[in-house]
N, C-alpha and C. Protein backbone atom coordinates (compact mmCIF):
# COMPACT_ATOMS: atom_id res chain seq x y z
N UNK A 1 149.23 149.02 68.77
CA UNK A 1 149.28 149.87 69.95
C UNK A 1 149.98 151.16 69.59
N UNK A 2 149.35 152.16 70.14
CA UNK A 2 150.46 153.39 69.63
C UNK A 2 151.41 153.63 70.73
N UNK A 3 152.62 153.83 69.69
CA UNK A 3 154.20 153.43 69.88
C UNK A 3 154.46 154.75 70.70
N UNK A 4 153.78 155.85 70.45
CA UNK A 4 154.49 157.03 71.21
C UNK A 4 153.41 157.18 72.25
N UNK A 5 152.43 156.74 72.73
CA UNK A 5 151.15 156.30 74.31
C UNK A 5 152.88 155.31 75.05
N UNK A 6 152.77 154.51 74.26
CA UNK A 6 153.73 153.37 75.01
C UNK A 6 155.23 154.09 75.18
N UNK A 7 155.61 155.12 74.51
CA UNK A 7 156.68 155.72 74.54
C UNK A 7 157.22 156.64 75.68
N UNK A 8 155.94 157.64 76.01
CA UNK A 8 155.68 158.39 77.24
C UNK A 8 155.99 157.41 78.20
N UNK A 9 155.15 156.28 78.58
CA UNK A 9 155.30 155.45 79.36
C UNK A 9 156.94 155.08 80.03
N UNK A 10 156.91 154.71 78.79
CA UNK A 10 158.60 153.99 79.34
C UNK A 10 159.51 155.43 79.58
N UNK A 11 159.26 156.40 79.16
CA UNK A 11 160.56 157.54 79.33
C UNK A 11 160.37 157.96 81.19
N UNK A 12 159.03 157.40 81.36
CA UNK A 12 158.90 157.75 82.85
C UNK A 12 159.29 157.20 84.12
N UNK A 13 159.92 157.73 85.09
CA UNK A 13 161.20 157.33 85.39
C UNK A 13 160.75 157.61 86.98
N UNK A 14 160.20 158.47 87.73
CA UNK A 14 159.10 158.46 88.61
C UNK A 14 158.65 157.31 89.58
N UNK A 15 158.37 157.58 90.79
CA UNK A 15 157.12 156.30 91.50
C UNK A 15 156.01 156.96 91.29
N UNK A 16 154.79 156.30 91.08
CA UNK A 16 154.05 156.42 91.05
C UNK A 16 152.94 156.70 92.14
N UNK A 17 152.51 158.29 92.36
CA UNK A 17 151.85 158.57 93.48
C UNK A 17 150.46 158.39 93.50
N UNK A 18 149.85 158.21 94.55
CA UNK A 18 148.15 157.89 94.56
C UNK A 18 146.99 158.62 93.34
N UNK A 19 147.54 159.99 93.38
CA UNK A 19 146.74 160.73 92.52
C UNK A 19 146.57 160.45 91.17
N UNK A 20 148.32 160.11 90.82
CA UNK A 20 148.43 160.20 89.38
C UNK A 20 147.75 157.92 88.69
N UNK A 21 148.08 157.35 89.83
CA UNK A 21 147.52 156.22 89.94
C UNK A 21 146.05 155.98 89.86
N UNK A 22 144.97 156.86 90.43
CA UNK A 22 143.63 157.17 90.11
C UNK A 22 143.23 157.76 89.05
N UNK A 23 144.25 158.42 88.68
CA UNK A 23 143.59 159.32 87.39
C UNK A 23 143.45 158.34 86.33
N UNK A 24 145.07 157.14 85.90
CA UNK A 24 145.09 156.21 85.16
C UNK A 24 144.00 155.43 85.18
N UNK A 25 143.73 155.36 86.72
CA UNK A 25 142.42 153.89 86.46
C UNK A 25 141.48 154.65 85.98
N UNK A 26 141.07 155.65 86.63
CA UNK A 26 139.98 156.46 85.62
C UNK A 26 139.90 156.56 84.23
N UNK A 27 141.15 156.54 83.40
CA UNK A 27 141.02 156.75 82.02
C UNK A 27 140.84 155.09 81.43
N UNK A 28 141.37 154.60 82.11
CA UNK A 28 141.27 153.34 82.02
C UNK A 28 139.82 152.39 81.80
N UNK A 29 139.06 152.85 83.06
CA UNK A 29 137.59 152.62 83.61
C UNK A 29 136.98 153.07 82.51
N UNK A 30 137.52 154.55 82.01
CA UNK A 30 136.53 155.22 80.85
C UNK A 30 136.02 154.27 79.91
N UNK A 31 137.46 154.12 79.33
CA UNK A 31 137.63 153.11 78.16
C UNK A 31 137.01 151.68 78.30
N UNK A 32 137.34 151.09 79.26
CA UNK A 32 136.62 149.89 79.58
C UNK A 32 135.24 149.70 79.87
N UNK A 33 134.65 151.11 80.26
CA UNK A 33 133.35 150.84 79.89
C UNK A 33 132.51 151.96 79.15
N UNK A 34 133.46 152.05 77.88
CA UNK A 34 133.06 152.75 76.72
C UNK A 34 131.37 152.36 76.41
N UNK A 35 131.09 151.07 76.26
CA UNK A 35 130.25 151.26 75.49
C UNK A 35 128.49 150.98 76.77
N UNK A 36 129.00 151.34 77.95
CA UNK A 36 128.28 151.21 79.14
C UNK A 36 127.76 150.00 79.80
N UNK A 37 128.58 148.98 79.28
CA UNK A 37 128.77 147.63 79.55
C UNK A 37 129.85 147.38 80.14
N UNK A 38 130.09 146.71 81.05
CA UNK A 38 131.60 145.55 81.68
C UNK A 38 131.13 144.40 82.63
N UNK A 39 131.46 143.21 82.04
CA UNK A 39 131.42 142.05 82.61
C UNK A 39 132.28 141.70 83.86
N UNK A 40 132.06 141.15 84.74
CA UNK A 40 133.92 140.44 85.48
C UNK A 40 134.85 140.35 84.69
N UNK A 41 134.38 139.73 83.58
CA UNK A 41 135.34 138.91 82.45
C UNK A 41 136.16 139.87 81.99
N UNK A 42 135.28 141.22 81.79
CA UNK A 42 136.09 142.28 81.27
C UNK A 42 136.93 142.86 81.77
N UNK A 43 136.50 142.82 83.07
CA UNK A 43 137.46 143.52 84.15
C UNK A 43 139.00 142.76 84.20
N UNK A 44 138.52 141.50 84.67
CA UNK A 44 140.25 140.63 84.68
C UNK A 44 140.25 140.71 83.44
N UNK A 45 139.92 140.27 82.23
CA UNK A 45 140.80 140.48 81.14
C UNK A 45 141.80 141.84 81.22
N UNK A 46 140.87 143.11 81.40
CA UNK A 46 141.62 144.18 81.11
C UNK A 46 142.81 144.67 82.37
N UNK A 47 142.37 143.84 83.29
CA UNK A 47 143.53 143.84 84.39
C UNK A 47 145.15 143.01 83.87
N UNK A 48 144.79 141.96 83.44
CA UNK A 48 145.32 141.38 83.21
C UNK A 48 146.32 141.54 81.83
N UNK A 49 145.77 142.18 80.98
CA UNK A 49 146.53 143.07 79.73
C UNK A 49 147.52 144.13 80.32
N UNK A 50 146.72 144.72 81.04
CA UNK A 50 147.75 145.70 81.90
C UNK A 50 148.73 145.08 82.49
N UNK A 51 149.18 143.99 82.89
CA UNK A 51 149.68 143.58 83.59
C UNK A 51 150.73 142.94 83.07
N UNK A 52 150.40 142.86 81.94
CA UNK A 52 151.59 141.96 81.10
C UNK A 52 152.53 143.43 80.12
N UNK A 53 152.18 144.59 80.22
CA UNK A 53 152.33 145.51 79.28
C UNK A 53 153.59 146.21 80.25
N UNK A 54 155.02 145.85 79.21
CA UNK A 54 156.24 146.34 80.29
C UNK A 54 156.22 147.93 80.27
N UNK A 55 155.10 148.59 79.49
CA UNK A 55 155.45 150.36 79.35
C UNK A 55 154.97 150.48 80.95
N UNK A 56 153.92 149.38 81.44
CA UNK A 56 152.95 150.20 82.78
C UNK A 56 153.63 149.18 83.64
N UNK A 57 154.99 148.97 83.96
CA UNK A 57 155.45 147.96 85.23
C UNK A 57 155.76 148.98 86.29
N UNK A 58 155.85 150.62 86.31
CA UNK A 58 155.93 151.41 87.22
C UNK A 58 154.58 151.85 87.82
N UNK A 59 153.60 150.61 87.06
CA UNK A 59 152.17 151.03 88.27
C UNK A 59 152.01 149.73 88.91
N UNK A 60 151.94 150.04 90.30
CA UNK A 60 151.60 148.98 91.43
C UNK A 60 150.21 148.66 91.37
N UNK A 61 150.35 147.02 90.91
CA UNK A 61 149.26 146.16 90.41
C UNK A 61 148.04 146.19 91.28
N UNK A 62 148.66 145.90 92.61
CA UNK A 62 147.45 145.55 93.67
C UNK A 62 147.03 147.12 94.08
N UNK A 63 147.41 148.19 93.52
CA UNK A 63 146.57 149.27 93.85
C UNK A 63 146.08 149.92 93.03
N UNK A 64 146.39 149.65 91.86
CA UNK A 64 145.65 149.75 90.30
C UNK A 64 144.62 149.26 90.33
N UNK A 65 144.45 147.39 90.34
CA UNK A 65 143.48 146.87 90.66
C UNK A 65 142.10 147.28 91.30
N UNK A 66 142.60 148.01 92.34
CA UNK A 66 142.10 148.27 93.89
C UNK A 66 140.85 148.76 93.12
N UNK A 67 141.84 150.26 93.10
CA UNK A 67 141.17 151.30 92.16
C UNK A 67 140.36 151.31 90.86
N UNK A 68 140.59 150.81 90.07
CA UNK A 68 140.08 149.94 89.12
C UNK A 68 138.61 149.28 89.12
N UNK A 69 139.09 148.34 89.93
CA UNK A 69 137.59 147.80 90.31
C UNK A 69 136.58 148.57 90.84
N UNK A 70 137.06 149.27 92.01
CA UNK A 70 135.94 150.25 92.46
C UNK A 70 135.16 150.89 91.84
N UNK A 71 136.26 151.70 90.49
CA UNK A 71 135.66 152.54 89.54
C UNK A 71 134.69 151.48 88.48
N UNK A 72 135.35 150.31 88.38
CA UNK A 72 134.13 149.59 87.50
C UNK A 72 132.67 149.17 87.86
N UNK A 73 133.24 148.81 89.40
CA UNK A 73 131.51 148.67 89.99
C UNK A 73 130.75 149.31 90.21
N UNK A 74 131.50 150.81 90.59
CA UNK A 74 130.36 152.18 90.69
C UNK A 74 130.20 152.11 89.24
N UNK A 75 130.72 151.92 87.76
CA UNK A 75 129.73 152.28 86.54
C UNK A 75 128.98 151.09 86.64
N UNK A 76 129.20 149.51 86.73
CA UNK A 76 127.90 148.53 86.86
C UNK A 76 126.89 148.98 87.35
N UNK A 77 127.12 149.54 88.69
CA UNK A 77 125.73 150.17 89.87
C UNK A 77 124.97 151.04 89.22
N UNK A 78 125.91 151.87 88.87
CA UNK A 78 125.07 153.29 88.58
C UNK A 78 126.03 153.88 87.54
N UNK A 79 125.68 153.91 86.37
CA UNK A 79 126.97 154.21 85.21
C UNK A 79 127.27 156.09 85.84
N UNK A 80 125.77 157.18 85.36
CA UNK A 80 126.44 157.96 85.75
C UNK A 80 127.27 158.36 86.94
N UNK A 81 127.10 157.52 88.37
CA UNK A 81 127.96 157.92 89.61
C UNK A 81 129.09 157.36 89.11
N UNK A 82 129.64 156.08 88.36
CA UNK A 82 130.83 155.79 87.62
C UNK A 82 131.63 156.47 87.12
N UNK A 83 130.89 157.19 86.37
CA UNK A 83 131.47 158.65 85.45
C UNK A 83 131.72 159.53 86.08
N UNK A 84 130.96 160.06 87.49
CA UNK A 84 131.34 161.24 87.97
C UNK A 84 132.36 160.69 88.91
N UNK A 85 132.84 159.19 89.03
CA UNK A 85 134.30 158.90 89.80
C UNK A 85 135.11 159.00 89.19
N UNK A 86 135.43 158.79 87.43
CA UNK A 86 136.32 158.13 87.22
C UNK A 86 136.41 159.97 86.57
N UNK A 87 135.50 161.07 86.33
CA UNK A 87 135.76 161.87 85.92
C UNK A 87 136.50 163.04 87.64
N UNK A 88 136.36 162.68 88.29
CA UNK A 88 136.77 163.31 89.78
C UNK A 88 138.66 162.86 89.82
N UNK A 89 138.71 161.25 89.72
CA UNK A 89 139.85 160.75 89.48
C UNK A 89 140.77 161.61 88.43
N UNK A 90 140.34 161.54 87.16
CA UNK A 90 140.88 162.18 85.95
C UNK A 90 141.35 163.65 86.03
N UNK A 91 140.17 164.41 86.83
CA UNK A 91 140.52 165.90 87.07
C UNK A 91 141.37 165.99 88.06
N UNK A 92 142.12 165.68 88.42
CA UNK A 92 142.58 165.39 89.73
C UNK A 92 144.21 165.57 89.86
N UNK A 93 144.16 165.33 88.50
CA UNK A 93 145.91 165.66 87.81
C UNK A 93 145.80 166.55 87.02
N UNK A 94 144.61 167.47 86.57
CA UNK A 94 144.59 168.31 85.23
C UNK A 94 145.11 168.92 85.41
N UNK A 95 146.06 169.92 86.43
CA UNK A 95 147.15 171.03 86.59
C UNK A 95 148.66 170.21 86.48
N UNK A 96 148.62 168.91 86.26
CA UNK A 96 150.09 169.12 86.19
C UNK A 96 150.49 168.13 85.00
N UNK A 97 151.01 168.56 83.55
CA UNK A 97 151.49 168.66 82.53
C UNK A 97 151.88 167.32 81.99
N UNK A 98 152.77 166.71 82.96
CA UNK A 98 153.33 165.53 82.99
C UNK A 98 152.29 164.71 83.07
N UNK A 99 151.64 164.31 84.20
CA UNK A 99 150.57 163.72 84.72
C UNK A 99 149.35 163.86 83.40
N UNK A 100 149.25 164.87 82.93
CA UNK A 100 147.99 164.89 82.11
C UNK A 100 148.62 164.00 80.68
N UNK A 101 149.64 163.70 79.98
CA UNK A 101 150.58 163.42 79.41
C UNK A 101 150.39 161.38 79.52
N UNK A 102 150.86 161.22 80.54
CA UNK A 102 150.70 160.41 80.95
C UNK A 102 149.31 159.48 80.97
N UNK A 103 148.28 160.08 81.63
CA UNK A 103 146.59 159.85 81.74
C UNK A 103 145.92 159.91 80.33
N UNK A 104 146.38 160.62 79.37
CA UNK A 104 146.26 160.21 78.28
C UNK A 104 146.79 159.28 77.52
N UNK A 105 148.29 159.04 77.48
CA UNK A 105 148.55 157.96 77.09
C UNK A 105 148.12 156.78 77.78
N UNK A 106 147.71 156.75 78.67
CA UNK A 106 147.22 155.53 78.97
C UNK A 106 145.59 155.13 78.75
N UNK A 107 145.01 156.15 78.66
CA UNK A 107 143.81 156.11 77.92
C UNK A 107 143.83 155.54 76.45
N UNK A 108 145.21 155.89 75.67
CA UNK A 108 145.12 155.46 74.04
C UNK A 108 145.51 154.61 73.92
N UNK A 109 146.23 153.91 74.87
CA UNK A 109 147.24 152.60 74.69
C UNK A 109 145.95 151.60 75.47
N UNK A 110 144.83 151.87 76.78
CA UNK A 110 143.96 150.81 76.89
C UNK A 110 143.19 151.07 75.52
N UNK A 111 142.73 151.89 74.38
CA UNK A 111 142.24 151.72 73.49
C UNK A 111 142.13 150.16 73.07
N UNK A 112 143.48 150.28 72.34
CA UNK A 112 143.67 149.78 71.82
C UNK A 112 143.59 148.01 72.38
N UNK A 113 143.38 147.59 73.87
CA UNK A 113 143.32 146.55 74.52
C UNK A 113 141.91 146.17 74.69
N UNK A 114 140.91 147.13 74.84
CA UNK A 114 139.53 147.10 74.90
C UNK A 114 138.75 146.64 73.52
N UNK A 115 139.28 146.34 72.40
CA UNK A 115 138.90 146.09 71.13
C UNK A 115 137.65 145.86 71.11
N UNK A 116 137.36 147.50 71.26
CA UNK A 116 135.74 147.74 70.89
C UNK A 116 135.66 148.94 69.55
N UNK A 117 134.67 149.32 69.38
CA UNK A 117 134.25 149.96 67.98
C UNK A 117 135.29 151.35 68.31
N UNK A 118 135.97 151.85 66.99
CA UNK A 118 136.47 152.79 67.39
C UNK A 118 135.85 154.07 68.11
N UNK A 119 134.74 154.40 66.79
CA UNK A 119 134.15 155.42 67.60
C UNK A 119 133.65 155.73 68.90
N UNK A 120 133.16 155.10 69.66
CA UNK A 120 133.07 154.00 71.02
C UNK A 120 133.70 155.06 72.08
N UNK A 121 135.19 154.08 71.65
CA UNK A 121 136.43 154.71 71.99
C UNK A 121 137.05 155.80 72.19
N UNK A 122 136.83 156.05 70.78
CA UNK A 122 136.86 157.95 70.32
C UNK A 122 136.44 158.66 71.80
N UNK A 123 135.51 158.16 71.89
CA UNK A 123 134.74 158.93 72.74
C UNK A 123 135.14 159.03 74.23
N UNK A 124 135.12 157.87 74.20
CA UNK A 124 135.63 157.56 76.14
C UNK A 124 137.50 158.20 75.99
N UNK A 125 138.39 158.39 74.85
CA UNK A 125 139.37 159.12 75.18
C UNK A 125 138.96 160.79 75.26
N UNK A 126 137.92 161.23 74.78
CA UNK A 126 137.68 162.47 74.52
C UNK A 126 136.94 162.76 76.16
N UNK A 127 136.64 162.02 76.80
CA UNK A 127 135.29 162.11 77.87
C UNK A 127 136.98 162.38 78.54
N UNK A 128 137.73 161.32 79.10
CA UNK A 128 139.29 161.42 79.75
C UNK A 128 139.46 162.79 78.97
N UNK A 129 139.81 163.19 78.17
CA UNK A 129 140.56 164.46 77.64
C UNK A 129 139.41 166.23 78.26
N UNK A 130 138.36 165.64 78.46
CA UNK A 130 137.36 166.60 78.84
C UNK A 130 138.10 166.88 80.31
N UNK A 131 137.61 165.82 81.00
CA UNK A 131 138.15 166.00 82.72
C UNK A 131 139.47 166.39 82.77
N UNK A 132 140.16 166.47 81.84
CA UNK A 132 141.56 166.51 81.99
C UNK A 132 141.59 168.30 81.71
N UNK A 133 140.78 168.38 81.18
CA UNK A 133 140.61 170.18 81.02
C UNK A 133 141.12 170.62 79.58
N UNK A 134 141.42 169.26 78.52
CA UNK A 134 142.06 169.30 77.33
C UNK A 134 140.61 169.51 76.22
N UNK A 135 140.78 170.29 75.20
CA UNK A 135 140.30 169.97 74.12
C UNK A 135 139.70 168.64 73.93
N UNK A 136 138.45 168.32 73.60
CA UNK A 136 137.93 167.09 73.56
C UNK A 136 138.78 166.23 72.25
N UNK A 137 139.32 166.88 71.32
CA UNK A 137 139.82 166.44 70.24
C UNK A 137 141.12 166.99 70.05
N UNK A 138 142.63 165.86 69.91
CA UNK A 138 143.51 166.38 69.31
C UNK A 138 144.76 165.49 69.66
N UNK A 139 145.78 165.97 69.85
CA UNK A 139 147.25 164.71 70.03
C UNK A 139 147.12 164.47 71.72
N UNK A 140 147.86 163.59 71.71
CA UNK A 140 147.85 162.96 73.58
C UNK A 140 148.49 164.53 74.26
N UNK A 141 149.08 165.49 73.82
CA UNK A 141 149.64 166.76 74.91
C UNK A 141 148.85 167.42 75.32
């Protein structure tokens, strides 16, 4: 797992507000359905990783979840209306520094929980780093 995704995390000290809570599941959603597939199975698994991970205990489970799921079933339904949620979610914090900081690290740290092909991956952090208004390529800032 990368130590400085999980590092940001813990230095954050914050409650966690609705916006910046959607944007996560969005980067999240990205990643999880990198490769335009997600099962149920995938879903609670990847709920459930989150859940055990003490960097993300300042995000409220049952509204992560919430969010989460929604964004996974709009990509089951219809991948691109998926994308244009979880990319609406993502843009949604791109003006504020911290927040974008954050939405990325949590994009690199579900990487690494989704253990799918990197390049895959690559991608669904770069798609999060697009909406975010960042360079498609470069460090989590």
């Amino acid at each position: 797992m990368s130590e400085d995704a999980v590092a940001i995390w813990r230095r954050f000290d914050e409650e966690v507000g609705d916006a910046l809570l959607r944007a996560v599941s969005g980067a999240f959603a990205f990643v999880a359905c990198a490769d335009a597939h997600l099962a149920d199975a995938e879903v609670d698994r990847f709920l459930a990783w989150v859940a055990e991970q003490d960097a993300f205990e300042k995000l409220p489970a049952d509204r992560l979840e919430g969010h989460f799921r929604g964004l996974a079933d709009a990509f089951a339904k219809d991948f691109a209306e998926g994308e244009r949620r979880a990319t609406a979610s993502v843009s949604a914090v791109s003006d504020d520094p911290r927040a974008r900081e954050l939405v990325l690290s949590a994009a690199r740290v579900a990487v690494v929980a989704d253990q799918r092909l990197m390049e895959v991956e690559e991608a669904a952090v770069a798609r999060v780093r697009a909406a975010l208004g960042l360079p498609t390529e470069g460090d989590l800032g």
